[in-house]
PDB file of N, CA and C in Angstrom:
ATOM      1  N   UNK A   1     -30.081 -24.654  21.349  1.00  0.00           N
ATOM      2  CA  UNK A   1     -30.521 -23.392  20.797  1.00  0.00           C
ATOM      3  C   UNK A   1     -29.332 -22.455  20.554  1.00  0.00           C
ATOM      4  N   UNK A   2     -28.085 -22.035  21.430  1.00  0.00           N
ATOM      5  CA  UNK A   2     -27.066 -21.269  21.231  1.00  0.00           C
ATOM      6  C   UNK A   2     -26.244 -21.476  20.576  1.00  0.00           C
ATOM      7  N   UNK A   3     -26.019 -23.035  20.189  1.00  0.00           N
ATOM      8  CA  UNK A   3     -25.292 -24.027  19.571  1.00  0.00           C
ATOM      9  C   UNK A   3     -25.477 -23.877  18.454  1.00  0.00           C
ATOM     10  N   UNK A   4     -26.888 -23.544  17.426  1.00  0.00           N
ATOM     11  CA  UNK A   4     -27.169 -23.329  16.411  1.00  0.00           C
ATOM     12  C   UNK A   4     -27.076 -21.604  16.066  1.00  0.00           C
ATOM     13  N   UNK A   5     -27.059 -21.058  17.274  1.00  0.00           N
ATOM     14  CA  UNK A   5     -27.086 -19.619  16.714  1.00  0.00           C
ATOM     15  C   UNK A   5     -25.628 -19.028  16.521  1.00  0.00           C
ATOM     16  N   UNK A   6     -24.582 -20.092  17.373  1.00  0.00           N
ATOM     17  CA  UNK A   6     -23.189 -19.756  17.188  1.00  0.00           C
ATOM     18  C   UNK A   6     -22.966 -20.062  15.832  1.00  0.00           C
ATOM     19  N   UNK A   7     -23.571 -21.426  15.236  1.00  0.00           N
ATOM     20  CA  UNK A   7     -23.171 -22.179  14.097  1.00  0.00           C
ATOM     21  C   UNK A   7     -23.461 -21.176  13.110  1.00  0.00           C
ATOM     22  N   UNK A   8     -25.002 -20.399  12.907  1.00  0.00           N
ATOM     23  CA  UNK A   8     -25.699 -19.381  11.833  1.00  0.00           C
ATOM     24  C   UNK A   8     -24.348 -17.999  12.114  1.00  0.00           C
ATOM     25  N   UNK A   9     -24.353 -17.895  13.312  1.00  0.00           N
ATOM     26  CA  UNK A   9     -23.204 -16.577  12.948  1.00  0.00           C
ATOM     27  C   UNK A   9     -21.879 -16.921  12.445  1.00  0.00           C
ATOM     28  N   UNK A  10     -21.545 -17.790  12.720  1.00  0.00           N
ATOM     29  CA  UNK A  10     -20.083 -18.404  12.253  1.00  0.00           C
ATOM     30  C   UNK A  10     -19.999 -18.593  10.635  1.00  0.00           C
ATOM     31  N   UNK A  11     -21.004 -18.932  10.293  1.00  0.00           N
ATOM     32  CA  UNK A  11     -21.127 -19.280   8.598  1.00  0.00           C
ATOM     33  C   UNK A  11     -21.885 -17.824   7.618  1.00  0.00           C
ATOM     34  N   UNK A  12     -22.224 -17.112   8.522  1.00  0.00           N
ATOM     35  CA  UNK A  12     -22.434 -15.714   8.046  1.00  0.00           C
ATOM     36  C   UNK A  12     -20.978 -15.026   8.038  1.00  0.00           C
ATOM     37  N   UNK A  13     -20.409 -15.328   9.109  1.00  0.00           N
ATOM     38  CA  UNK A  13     -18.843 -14.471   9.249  1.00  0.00           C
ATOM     39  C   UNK A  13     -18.224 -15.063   7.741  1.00  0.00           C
ATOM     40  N   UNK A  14     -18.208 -16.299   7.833  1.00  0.00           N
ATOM     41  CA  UNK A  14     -17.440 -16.527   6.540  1.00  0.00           C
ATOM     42  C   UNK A  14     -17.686 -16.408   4.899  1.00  0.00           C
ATOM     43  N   UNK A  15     -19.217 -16.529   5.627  1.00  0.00           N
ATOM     44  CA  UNK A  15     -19.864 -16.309   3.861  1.00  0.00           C
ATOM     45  C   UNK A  15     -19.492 -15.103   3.348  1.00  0.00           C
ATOM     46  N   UNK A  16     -19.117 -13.729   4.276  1.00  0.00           N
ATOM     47  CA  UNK A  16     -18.706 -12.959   3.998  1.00  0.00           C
ATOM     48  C   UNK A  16     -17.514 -12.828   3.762  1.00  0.00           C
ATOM     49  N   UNK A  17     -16.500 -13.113   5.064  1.00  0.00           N
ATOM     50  CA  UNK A  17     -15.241 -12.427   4.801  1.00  0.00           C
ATOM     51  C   UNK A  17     -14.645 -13.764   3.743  1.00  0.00           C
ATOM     52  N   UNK A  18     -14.516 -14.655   3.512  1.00  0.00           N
ATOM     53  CA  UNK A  18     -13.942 -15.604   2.509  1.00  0.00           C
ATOM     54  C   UNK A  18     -13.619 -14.722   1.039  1.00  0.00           C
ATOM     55  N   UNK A  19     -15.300 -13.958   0.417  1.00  0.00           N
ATOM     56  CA  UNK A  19     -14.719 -13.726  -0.289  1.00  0.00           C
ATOM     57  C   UNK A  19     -14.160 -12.178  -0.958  1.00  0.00           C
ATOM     58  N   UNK A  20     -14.264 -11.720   0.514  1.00  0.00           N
ATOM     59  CA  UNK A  20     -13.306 -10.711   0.648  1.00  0.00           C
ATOM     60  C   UNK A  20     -11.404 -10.537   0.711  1.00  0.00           C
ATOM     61  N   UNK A  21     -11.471 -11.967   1.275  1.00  0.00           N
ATOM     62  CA  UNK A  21     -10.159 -12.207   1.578  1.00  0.00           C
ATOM     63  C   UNK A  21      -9.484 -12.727   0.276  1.00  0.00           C
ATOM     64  N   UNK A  22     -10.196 -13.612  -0.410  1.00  0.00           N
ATOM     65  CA  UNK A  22     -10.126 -13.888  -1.591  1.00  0.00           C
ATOM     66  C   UNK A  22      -9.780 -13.067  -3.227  1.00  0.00           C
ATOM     67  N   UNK A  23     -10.610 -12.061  -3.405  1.00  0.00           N
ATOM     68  CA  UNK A  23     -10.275 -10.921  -3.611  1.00  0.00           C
ATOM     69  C   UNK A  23      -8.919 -10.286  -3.603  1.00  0.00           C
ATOM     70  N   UNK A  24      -8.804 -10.192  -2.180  1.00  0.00           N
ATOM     71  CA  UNK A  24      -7.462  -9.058  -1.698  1.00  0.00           C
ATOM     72  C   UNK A  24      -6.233  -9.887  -2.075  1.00  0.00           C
ATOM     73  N   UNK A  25      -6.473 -11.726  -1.630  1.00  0.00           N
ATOM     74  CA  UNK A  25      -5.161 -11.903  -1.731  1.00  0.00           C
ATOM     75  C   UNK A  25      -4.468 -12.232  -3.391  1.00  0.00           C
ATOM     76  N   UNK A  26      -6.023 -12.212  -4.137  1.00  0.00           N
ATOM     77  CA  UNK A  26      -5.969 -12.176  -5.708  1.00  0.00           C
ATOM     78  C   UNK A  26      -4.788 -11.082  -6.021  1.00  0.00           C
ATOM     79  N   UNK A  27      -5.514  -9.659  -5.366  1.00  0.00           N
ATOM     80  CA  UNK A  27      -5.186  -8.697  -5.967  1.00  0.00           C
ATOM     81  C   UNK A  27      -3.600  -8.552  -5.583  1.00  0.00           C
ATOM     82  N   UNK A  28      -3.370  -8.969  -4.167  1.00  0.00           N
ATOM     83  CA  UNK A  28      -2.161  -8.753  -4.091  1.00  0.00           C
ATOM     84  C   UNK A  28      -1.239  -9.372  -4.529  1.00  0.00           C
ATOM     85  N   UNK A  29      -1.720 -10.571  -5.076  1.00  0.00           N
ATOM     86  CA  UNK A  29      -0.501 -11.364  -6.244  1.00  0.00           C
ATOM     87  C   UNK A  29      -0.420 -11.198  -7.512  1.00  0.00           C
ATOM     88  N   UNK A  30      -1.522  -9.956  -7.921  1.00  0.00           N
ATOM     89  CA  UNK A  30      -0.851  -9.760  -8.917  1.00  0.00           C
ATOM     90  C   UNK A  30      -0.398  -8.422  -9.046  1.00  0.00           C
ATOM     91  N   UNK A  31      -0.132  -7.415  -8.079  1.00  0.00           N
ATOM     92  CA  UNK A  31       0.495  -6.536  -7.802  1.00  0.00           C
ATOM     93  C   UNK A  31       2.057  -7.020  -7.821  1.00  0.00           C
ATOM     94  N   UNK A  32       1.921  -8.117  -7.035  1.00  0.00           N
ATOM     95  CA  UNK A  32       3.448  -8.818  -6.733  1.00  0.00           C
ATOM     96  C   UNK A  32       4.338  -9.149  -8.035  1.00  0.00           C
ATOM     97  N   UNK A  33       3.459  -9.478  -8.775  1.00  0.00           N
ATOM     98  CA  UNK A  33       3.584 -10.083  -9.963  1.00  0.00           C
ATOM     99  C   UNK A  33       3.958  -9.209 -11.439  1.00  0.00           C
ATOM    100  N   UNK A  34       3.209  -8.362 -11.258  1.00  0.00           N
ATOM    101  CA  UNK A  34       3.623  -7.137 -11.633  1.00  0.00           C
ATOM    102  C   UNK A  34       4.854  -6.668 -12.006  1.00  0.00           C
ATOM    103  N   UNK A  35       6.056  -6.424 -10.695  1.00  0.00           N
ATOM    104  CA  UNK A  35       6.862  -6.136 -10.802  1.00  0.00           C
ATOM    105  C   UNK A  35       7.290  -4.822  -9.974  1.00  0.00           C
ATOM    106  N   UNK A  36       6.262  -3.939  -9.689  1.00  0.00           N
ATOM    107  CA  UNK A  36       6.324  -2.766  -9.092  1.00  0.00           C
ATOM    108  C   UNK A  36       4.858  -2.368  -8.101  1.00  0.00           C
ATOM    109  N   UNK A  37       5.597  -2.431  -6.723  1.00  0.00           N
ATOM    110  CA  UNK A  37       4.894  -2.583  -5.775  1.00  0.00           C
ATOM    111  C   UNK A  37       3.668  -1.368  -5.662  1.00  0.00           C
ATOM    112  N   UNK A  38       2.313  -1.757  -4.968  1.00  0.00           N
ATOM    113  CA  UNK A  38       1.744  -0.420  -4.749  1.00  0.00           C
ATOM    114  C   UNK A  38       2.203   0.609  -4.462  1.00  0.00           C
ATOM    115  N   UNK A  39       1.904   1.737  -5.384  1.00  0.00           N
ATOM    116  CA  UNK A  39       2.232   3.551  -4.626  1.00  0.00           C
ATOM    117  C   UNK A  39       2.985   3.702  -5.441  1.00  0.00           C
ATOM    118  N   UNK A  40       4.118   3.377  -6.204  1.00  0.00           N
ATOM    119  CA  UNK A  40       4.899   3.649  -6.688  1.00  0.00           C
ATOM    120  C   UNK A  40       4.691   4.584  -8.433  1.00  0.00           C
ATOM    121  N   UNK A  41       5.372   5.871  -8.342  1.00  0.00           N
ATOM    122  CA  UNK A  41       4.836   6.150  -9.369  1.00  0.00           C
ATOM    123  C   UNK A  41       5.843   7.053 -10.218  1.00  0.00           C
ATOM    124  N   UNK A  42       6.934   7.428  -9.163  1.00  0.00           N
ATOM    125  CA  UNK A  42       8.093   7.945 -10.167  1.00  0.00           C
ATOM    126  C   UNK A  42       8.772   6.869 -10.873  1.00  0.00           C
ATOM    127  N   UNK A  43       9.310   7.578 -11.855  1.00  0.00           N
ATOM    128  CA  UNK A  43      10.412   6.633 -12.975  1.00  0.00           C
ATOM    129  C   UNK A  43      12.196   6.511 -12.189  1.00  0.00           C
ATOM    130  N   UNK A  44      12.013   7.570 -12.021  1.00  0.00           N
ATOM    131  CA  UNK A  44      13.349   8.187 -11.375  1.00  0.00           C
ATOM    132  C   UNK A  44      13.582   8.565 -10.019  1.00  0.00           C
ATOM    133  N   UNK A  45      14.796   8.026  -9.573  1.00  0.00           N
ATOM    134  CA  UNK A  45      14.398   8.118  -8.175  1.00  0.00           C
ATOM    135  C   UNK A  45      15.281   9.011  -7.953  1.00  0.00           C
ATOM    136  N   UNK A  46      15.135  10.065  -6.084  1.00  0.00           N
ATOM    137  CA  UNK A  46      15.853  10.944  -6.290  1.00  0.00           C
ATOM    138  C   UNK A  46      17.238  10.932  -5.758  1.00  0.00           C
ATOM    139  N   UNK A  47      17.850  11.992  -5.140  1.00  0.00           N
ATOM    140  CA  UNK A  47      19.026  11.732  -5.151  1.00  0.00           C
ATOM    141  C   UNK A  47      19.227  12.986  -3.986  1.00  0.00           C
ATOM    142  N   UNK A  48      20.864  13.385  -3.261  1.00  0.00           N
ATOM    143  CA  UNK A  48      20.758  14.452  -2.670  1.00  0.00           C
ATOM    144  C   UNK A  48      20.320  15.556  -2.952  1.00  0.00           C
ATOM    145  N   UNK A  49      20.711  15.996  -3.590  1.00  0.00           N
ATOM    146  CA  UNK A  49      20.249  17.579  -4.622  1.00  0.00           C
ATOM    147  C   UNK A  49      19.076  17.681  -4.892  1.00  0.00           C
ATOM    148  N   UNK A  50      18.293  16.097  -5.040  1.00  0.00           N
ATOM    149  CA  UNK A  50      17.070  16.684  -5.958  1.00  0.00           C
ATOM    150  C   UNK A  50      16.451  15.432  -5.096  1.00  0.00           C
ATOM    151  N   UNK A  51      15.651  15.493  -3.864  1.00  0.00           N
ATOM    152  CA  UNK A  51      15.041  14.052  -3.247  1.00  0.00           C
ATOM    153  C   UNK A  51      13.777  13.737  -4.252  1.00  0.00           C
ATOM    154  N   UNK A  52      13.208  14.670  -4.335  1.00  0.00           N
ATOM    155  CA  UNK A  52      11.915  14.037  -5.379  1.00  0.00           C
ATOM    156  C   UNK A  52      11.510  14.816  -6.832  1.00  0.00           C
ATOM    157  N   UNK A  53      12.564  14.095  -7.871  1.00  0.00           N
ATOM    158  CA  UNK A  53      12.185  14.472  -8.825  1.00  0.00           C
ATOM    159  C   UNK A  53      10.784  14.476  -9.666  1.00  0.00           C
ATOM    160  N   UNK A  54      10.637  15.846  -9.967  1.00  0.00           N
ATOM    161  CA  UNK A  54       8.824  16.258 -10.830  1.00  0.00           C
ATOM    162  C   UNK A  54       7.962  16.325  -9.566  1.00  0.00           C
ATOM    163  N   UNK A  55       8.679  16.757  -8.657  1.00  0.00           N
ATOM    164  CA  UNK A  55       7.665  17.049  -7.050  1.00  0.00           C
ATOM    165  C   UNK A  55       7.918  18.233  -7.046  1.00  0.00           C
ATOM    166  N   UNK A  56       7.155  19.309  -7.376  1.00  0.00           N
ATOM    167  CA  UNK A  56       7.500  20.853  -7.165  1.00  0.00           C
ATOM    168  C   UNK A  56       7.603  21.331  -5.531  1.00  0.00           C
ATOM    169  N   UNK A  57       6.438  20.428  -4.798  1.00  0.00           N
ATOM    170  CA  UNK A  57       6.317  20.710  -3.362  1.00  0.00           C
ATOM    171  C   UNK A  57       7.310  20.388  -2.539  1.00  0.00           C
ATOM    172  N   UNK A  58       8.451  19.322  -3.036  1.00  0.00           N
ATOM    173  CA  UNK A  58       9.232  18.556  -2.151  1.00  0.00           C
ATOM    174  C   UNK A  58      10.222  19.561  -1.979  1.00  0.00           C
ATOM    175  N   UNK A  59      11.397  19.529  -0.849  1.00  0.00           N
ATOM    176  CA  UNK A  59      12.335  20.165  -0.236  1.00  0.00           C
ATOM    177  C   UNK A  59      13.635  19.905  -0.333  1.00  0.00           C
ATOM    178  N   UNK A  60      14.522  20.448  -0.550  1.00  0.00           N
ATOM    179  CA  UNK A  60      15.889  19.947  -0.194  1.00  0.00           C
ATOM    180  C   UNK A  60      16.202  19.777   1.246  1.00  0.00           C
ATOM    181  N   UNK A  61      17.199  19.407   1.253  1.00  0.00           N
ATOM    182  CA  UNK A  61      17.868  19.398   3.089  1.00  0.00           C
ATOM    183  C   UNK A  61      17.695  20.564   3.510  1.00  0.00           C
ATOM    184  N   UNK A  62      17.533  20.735   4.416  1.00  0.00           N
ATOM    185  CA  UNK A  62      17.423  21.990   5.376  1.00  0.00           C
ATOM    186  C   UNK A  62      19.149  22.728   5.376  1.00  0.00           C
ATOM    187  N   UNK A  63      19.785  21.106   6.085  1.00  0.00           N
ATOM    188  CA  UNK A  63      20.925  21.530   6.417  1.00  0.00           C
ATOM    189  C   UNK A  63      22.107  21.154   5.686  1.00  0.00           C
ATOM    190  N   UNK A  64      21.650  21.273   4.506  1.00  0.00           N
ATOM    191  CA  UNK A  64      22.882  21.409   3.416  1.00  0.00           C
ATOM    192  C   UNK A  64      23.792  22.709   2.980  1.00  0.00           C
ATOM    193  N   UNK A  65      24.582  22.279   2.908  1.00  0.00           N
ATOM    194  CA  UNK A  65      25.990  23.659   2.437  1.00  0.00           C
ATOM    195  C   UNK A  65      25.101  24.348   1.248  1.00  0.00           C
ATOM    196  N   UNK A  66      24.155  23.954   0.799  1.00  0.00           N
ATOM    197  CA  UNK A  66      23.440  24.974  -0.111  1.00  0.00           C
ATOM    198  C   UNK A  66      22.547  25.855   0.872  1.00  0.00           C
ATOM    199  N   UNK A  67      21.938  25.371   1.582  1.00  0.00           N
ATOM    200  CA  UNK A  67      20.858  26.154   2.255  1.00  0.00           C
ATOM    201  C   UNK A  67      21.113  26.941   3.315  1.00  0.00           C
ATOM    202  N   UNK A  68      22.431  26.318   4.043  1.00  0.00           N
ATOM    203  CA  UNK A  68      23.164  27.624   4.546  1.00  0.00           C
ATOM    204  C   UNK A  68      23.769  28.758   4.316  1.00  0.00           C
ATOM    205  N   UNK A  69      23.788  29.142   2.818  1.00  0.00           N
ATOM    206  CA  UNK A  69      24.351  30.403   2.603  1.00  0.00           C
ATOM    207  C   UNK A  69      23.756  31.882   3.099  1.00  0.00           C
TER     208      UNK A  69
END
């Protein structure tokens, strides 16, 4: 009797997650594939002076010879 109810949950676990996993690892090869990884969305990357260019919110160094004046 437990033998069969392990077996019914075990093949429910997979009926599900299979093709969930399936899916994801689709998606993540062709992210890979792509060329440019998730999140990524500037062109230009930044630099000291300017860490995140077309980011109005972003900050310079705190403790740069500019910000100490």
């Amino acid at each position: 009797m437990y033998f069969w109810a392990i077996v019914l949950a075990c093949a429910l676990v997979a009926g599900l997650l299979v093709p969930y996993l399936y899916k994801e690892i689709k998606r993540g090869k062709a992210q890979r594939l792509s060329g440019t990884p998730p999140g990524t969305g500037d062109v230009r990357v930044g630099s000291v002076s300017n860490p995140a260019p077309a980011q109005p919110d972003a900050q310079a160094d705190p403790y740069s010879a500019r910000a100490r004046r």
